[in-house]
C-alpha atoms as a PDB file:
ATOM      1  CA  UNK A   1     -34.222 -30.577  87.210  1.00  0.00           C
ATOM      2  CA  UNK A   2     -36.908 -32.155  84.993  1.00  0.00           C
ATOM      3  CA  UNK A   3     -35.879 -34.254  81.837  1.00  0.00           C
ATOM      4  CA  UNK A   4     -35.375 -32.052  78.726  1.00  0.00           C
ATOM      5  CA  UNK A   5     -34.657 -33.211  75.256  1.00  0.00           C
ATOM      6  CA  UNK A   6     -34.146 -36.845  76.605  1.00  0.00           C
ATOM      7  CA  UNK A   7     -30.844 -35.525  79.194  1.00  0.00           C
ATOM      8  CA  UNK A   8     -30.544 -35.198  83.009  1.00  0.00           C
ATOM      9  CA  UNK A   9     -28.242 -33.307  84.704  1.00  0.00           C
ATOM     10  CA  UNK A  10     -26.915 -33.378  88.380  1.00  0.00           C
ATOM     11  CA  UNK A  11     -25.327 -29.694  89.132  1.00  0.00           C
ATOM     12  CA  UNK A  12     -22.704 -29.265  91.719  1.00  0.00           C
ATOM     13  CA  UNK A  13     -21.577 -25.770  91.746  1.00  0.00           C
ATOM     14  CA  UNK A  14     -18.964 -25.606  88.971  1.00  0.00           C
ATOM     15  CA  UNK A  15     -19.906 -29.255  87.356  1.00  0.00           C
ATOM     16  CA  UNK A  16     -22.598 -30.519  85.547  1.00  0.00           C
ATOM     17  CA  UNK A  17     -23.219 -34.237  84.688  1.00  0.00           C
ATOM     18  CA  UNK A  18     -25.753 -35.584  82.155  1.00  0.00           C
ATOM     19  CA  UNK A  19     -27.116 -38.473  81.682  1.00  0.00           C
ATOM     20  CA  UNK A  20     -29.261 -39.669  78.950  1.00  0.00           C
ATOM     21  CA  UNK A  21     -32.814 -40.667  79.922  1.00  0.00           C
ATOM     22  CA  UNK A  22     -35.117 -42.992  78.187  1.00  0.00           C
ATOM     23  CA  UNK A  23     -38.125 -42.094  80.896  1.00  0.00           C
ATOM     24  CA  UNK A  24     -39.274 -40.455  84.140  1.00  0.00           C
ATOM     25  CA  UNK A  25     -41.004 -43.237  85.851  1.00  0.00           C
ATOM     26  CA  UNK A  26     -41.654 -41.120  88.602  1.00  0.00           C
ATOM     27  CA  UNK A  27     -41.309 -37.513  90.377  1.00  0.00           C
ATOM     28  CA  UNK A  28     -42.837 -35.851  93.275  1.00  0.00           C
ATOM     29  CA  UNK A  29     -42.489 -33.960  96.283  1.00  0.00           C
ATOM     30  CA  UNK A  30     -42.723 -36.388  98.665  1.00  0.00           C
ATOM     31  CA  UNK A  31     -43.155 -33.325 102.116  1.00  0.00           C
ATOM     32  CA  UNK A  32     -39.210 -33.803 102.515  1.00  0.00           C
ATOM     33  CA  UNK A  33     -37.603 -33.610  99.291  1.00  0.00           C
ATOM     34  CA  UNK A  34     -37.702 -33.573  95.947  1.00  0.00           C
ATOM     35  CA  UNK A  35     -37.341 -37.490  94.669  1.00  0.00           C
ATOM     36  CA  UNK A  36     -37.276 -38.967  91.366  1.00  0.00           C
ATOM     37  CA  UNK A  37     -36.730 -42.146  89.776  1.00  0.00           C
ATOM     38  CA  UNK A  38     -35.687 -42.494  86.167  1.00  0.00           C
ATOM     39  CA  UNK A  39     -34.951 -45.088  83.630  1.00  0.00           C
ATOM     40  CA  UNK A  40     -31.253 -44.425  82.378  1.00  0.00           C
ATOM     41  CA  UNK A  41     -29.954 -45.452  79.104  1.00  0.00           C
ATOM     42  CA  UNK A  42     -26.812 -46.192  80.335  1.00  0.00           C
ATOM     43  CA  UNK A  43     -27.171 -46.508  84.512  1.00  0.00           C
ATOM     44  CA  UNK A  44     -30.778 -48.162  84.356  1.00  0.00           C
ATOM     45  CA  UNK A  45     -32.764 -46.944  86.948  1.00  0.00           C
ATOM     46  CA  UNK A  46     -31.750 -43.839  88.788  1.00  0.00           C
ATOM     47  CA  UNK A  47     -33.087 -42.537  92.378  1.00  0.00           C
ATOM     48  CA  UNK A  48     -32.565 -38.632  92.388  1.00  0.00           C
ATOM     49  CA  UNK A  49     -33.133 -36.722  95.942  1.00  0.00           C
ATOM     50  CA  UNK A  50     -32.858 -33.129  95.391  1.00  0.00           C
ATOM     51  CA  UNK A  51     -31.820 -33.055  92.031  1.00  0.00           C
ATOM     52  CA  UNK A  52     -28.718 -35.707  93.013  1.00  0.00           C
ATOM     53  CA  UNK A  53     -27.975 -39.148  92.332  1.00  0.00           C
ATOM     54  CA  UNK A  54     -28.353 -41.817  95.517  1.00  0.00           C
ATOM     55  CA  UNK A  55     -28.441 -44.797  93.272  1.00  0.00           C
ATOM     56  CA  UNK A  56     -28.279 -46.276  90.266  1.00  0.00           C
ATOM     57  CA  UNK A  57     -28.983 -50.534  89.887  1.00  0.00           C
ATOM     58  CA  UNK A  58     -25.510 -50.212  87.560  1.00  0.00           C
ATOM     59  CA  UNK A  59     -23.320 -49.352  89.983  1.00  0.00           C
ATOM     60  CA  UNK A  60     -25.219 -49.100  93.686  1.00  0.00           C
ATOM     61  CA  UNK A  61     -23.276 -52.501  94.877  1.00  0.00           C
ATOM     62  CA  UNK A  62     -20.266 -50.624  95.010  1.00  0.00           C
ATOM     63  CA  UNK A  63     -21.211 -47.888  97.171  1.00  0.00           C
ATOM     64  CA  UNK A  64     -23.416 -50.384  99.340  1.00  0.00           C
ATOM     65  CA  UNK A  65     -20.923 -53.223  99.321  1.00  0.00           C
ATOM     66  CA  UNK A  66     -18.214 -50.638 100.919  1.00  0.00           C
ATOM     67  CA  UNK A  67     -20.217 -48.678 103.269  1.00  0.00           C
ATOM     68  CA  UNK A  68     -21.208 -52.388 105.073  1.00  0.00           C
ATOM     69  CA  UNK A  69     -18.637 -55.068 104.867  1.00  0.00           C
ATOM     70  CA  UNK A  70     -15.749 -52.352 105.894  1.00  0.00           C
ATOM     71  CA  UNK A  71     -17.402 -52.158 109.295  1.00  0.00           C
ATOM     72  CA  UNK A  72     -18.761 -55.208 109.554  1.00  0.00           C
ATOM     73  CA  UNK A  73     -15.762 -57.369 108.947  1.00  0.00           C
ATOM     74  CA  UNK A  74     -14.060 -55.298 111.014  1.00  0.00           C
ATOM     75  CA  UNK A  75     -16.210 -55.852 114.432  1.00  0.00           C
ATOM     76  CA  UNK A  76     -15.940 -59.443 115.996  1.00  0.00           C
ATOM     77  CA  UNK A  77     -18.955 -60.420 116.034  1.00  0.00           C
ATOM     78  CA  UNK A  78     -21.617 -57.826 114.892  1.00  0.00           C
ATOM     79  CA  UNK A  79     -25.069 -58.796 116.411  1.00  0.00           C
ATOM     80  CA  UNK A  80     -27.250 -55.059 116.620  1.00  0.00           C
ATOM     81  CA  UNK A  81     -26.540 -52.994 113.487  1.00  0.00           C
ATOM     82  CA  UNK A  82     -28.083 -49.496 113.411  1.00  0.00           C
ATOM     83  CA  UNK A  83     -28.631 -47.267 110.164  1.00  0.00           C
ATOM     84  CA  UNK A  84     -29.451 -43.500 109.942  1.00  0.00           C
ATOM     85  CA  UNK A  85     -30.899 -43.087 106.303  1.00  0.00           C
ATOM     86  CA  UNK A  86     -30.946 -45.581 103.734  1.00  0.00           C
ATOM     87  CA  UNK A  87     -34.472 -45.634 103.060  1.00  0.00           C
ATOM     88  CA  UNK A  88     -33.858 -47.439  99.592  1.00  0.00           C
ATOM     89  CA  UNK A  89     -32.610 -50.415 101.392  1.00  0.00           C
ATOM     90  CA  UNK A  90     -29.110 -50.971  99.664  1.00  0.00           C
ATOM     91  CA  UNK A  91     -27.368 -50.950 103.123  1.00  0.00           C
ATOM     92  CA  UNK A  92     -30.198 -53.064 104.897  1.00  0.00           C
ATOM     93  CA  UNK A  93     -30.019 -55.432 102.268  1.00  0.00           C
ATOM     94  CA  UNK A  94     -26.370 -55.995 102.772  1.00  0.00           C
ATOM     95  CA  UNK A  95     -25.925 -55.883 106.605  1.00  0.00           C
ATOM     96  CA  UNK A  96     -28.601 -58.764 106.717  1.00  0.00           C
ATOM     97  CA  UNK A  97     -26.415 -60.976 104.669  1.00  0.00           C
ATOM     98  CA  UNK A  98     -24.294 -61.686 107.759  1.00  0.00           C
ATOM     99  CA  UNK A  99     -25.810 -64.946 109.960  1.00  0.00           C
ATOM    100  CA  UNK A 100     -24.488 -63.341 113.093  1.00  0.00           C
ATOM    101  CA  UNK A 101     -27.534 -60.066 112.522  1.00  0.00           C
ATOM    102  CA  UNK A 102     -30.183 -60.561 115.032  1.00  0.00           C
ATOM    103  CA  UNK A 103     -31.262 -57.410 114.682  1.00  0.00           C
ATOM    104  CA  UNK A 104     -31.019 -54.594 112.248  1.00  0.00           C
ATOM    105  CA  UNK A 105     -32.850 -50.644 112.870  1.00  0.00           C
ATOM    106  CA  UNK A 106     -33.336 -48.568 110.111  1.00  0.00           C
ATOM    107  CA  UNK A 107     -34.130 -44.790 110.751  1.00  0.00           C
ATOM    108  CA  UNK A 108     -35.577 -42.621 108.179  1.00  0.00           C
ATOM    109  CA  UNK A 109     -37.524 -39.673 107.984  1.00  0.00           C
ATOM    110  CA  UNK A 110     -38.867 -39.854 104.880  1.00  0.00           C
ATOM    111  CA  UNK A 111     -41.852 -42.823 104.226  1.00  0.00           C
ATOM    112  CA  UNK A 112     -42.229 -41.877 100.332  1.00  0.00           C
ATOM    113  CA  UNK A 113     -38.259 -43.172  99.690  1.00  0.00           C
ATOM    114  CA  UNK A 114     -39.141 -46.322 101.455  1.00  0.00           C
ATOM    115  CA  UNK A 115     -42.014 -47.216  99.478  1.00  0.00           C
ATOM    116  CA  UNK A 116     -41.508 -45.887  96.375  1.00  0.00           C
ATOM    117  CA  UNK A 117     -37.896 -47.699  96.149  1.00  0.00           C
ATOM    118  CA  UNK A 118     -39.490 -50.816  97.201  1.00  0.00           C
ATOM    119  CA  UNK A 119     -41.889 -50.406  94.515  1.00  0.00           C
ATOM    120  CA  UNK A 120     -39.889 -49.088  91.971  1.00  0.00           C
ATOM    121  CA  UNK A 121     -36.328 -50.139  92.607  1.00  0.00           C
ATOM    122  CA  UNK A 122     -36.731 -53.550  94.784  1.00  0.00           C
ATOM    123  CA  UNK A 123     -33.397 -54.890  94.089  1.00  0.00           C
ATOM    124  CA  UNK A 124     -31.905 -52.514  96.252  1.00  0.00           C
ATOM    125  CA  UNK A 125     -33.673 -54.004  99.285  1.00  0.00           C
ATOM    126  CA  UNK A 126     -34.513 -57.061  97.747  1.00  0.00           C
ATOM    127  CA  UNK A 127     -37.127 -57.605 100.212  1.00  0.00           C
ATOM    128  CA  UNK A 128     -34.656 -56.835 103.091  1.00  0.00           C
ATOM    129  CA  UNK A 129     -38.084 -54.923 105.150  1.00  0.00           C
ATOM    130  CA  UNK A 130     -40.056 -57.964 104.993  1.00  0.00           C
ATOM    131  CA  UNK A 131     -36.536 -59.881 107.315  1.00  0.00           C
ATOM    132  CA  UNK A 132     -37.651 -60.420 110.517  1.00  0.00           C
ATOM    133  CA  UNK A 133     -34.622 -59.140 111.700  1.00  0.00           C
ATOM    134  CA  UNK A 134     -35.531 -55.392 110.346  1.00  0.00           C
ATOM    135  CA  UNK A 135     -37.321 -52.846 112.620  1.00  0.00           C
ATOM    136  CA  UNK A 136     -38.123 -49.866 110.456  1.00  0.00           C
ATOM    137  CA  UNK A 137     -38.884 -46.481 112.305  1.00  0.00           C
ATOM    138  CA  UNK A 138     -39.965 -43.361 110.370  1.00  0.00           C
ATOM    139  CA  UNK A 139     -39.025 -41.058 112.371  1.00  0.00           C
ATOM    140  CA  UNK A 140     -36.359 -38.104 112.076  1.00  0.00           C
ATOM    141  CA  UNK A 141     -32.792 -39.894 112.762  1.00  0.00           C
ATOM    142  CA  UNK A 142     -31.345 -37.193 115.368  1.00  0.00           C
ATOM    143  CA  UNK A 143     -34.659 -37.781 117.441  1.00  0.00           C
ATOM    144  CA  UNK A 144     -33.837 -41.700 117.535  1.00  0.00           C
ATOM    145  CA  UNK A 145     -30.333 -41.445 118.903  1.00  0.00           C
ATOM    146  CA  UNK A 146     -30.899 -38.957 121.211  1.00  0.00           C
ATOM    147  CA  UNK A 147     -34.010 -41.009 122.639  1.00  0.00           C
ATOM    148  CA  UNK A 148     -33.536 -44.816 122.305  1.00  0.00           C
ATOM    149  CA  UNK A 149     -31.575 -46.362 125.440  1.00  0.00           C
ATOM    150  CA  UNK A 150     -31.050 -49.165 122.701  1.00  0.00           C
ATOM    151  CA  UNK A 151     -26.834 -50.797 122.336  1.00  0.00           C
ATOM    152  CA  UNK A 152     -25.310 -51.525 118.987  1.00  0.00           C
ATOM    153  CA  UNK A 153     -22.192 -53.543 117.421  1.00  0.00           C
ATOM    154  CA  UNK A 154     -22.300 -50.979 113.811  1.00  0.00           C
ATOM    155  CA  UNK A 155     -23.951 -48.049 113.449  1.00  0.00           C
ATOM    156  CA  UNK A 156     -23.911 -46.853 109.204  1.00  0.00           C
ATOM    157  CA  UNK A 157     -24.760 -43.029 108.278  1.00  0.00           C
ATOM    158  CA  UNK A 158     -26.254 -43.137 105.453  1.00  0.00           C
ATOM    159  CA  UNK A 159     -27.502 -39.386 104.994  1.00  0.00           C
ATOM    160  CA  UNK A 160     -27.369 -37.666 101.890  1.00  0.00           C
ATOM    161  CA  UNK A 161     -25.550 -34.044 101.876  1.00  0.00           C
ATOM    162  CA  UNK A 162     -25.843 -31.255 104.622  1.00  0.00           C
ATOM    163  CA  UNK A 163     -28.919 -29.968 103.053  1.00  0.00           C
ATOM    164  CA  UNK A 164     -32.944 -30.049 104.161  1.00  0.00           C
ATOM    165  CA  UNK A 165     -33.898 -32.838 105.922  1.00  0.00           C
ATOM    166  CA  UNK A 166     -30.567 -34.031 106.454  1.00  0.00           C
ATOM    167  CA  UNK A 167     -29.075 -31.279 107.689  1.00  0.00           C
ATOM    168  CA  UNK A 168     -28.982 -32.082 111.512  1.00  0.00           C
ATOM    169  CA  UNK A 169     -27.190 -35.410 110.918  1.00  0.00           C
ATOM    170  CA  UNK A 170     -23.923 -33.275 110.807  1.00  0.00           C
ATOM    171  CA  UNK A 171     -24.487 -32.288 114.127  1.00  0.00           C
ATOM    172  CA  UNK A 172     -21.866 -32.207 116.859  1.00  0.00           C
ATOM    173  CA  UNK A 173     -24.355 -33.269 119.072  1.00  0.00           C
ATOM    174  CA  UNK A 174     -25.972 -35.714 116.969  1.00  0.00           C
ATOM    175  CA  UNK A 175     -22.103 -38.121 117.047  1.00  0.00           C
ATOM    176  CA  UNK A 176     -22.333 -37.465 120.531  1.00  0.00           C
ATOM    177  CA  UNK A 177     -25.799 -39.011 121.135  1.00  0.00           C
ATOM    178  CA  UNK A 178     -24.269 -41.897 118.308  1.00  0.00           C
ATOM    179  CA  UNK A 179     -20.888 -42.613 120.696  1.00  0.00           C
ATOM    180  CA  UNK A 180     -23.124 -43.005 123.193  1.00  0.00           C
ATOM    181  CA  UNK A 181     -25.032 -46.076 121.632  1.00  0.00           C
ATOM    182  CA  UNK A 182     -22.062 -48.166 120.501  1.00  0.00           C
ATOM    183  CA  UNK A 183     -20.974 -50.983 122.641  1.00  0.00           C
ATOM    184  CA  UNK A 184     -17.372 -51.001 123.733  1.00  0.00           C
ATOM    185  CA  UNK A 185     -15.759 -52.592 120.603  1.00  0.00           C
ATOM    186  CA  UNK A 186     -18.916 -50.532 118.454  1.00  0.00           C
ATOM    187  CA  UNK A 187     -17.434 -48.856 114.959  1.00  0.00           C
ATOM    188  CA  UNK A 188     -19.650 -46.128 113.356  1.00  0.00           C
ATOM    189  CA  UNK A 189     -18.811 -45.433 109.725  1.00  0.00           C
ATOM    190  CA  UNK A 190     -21.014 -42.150 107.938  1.00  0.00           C
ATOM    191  CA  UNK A 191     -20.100 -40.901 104.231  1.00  0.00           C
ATOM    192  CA  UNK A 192     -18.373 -38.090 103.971  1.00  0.00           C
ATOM    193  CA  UNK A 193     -18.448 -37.198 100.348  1.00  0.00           C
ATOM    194  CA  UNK A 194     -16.781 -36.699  97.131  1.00  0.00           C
ATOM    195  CA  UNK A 195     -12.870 -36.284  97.586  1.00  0.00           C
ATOM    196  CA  UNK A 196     -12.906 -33.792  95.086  1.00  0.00           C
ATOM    197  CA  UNK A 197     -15.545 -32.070  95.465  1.00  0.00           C
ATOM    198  CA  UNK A 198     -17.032 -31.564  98.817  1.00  0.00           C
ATOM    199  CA  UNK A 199     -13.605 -30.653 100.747  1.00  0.00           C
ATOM    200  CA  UNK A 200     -15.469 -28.905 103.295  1.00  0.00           C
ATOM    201  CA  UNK A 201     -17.649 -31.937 104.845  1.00  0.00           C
ATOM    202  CA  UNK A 202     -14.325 -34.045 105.032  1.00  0.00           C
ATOM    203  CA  UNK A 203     -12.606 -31.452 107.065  1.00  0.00           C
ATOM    204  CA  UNK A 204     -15.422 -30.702 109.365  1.00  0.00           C
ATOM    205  CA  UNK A 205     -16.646 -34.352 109.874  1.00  0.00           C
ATOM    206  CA  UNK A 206     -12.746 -35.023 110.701  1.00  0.00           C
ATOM    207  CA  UNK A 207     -12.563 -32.510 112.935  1.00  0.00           C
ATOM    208  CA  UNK A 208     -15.733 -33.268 114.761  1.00  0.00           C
ATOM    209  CA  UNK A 209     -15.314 -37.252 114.795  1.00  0.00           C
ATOM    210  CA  UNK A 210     -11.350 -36.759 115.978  1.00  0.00           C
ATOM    211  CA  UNK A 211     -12.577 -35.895 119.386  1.00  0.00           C
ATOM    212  CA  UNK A 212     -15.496 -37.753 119.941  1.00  0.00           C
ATOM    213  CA  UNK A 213     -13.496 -41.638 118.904  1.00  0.00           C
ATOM    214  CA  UNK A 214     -10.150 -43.050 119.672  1.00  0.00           C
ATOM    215  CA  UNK A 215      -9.572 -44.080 115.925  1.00  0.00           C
ATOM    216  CA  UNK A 216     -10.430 -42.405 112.987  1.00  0.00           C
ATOM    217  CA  UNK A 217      -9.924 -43.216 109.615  1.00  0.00           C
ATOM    218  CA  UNK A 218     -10.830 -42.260 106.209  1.00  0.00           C
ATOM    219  CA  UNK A 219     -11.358 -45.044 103.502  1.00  0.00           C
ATOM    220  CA  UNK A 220     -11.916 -44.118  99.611  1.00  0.00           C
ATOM    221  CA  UNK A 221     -13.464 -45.836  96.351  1.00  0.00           C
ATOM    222  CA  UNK A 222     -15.195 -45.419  93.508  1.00  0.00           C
ATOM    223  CA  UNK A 223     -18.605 -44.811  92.699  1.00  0.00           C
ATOM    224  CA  UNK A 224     -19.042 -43.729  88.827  1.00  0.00           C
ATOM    225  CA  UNK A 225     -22.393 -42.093  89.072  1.00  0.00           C
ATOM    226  CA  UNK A 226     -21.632 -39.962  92.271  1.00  0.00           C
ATOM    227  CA  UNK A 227     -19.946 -36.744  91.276  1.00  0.00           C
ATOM    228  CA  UNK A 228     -16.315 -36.293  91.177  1.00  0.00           C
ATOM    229  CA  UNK A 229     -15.739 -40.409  91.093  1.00  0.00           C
ATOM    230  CA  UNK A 230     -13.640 -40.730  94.203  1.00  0.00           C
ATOM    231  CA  UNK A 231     -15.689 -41.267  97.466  1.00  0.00           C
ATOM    232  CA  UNK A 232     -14.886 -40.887 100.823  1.00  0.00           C
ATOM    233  CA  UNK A 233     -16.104 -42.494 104.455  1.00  0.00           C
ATOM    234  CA  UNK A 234     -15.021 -42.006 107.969  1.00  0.00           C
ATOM    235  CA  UNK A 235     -14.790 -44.831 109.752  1.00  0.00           C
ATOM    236  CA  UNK A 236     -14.497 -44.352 113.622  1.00  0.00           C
ATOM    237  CA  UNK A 237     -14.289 -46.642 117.060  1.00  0.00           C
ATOM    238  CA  UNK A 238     -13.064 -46.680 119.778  1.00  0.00           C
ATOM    239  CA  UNK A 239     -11.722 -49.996 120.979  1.00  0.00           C
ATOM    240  CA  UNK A 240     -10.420 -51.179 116.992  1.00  0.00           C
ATOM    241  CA  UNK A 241      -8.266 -49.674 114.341  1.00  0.00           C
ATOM    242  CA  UNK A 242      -9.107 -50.246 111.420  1.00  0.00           C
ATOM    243  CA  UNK A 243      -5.608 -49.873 109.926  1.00  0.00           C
ATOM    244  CA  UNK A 244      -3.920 -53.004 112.257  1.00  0.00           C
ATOM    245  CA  UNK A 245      -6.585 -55.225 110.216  1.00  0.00           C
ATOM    246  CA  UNK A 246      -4.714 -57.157 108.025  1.00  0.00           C
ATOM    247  CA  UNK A 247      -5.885 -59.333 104.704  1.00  0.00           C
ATOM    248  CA  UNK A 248      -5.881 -63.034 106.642  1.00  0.00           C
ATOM    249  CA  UNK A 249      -8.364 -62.017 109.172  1.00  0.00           C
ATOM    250  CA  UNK A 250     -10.815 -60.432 106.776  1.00  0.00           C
ATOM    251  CA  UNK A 251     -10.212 -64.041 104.893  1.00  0.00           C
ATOM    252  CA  UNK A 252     -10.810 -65.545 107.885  1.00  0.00           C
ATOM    253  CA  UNK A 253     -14.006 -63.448 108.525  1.00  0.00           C
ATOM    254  CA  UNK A 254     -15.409 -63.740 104.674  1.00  0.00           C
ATOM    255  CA  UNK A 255     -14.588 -68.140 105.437  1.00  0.00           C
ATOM    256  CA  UNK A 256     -16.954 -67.831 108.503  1.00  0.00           C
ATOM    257  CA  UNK A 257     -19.810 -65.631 107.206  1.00  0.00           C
ATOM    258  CA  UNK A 258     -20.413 -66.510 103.403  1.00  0.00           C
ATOM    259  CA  UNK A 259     -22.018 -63.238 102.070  1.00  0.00           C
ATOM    260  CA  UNK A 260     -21.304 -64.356  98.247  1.00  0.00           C
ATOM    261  CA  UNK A 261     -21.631 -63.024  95.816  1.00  0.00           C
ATOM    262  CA  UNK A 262     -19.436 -59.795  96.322  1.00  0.00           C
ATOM    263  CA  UNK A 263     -19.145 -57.150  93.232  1.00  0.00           C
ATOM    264  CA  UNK A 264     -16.993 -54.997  94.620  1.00  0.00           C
ATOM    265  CA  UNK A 265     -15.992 -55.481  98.345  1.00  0.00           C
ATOM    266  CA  UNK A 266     -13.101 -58.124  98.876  1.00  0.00           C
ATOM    267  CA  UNK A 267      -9.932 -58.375 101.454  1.00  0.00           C
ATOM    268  CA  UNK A 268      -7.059 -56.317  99.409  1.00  0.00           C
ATOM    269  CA  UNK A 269      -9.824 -53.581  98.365  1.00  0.00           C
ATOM    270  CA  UNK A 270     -10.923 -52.874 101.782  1.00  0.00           C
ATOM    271  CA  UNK A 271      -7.392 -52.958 102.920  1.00  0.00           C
ATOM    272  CA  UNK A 272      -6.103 -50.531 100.112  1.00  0.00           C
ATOM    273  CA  UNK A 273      -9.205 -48.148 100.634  1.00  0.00           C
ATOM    274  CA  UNK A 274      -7.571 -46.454 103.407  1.00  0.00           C
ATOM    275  CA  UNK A 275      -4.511 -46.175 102.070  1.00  0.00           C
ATOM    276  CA  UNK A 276      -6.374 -42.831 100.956  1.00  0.00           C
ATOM    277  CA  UNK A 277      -4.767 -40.310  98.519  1.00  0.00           C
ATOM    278  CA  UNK A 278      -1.884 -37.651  99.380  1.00  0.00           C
ATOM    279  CA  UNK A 279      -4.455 -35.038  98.828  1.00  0.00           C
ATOM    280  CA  UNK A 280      -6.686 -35.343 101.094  1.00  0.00           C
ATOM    281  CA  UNK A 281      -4.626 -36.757 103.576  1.00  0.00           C
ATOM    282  CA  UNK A 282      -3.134 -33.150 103.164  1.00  0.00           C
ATOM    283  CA  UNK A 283      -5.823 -31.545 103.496  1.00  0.00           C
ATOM    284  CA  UNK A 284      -6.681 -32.919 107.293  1.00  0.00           C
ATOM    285  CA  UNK A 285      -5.276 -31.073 110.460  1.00  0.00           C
END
């Protein structure tokens, strides 16, 4: 999926989206996958895994915003915050926003999308690795769980589709080993897609996380560059349901932890986000 005639495109079986490029600043096989980074004319820069879009600094806050302050304003106090992925350091950079963080672990297999974001797209971390607070492992994500005897408050998924490296992150066993490190009030959110397009990893991540957590729920948004529009993660706990939290306690929460400026996250958005859509609420058992 090189850069032809000045266009990009991201395939997903019957689509194709394009996107006009001014340059490749970068593309290699980095052992794991197949990463690029482009400058956009309209998105700015773009990070590509595998020939599909993880981020773009036009609309990443969006995607970032939701996948952290959902769970996070949702816990009571979230101290130990865990993430599976994110090597570009969008999520990172969020979670340590919150004063109550002591400490943050970031799993990911792949050392080439740490560094080369860092050195090529550093507003996504915005120097996030360098918080004392952050204790990077490279290391494959299912090996982590099933080995640390470490507890956490949050724990964010932040793999990319069921493909290559990723692939065992959609593992029955690998949400077992993840229940297992929550604490008793612990949420776990992972993203489960495109509403439109990936039907399949909504129904099977539903299925799977349905049995394994007392509460789970489905929140949606929008993410322009990631295909189909409307995106979907599960959010899942135990001990808190995410649908009995109601706009004055998020208020509350945002009053005690000042994480301003917010793009895209606020009170009614997270609120309305799982009021999700009659079809895919259909399409669950």
């Amino acid at each position: 999926m090189k850069p032809a005639s000045g266009w990009i495109s991201e395939k997903w079986e019957n689509v194709e989206v394009r996107y006009r490029v001014k340059s490749l600043l970068l593309e290699e096989d980095t052992g794991f996958q197949h990463l690029q980074i482009l400058e956009t004319h309209e998105y700015g820069k773009m990070l590509l895994l595998d020939g599909i879009v993880q981020a773009t600094e036009k609309d990443e806050f969006i995607y970032h915003e939701m996948m952290v302050h959902v769970p996070m304003l949702s816990h009571p106090v979230p101290r130990k915050v865990l993430i599976i992925g994110g090597g570009d350091g969008g999520i990172l950079r969020e979670v340590l926003r919150y004063s109550t963080v002591m400490e943050c672990t970031i799993v990911e297999i792949d050392p080439a999308v740490v560094e080369l974001c860092k050195e090529y797209l550093p507003g996504l971390s915005m120097g996030a690795f360098d918080d004392d607070r952050t204790e990077l492992f490279i290391q494959d994500g299912a090996a982590f769980v099933r080995e640390t005897d470490k507890k956490f408050d949050v724990i964010i998924v932040d793999s990319p589709d069921p493909i290559g490296p990723a692939s065992v992150l959609f593992s029955k066993e690998f949400y077992v080993d993840l229940r297992n490190l929550l604490d008793a009030r612990g949420i776990m959110v992972r993203q489960t897609g495109s509403v439109h397009m990936q039907h399949r990893e909504q129904e099977t991540a539903y299925v799977l996380l349905k049995e394994l957590f007392a509460f789970t729920a489905f929140y949606v948004y929008c993410v322009p560059t990631y295909i189909g529009g409307l995106f979907s993660t599960l959010f899942c706990s135990n001990e808190i349901n995410p649908l009995e939290i109601g706009s004055p306690l998020l208020h509350e929460k945002l009053s005690r932890n000042p994480i301003e400026p917010l793009l895209y996250y606020k009170p009614g958005i997270h609120i309305g986000a799982f009021h999700i859509p009659n079809m895919l609420r259909g399409r669950l058992p």
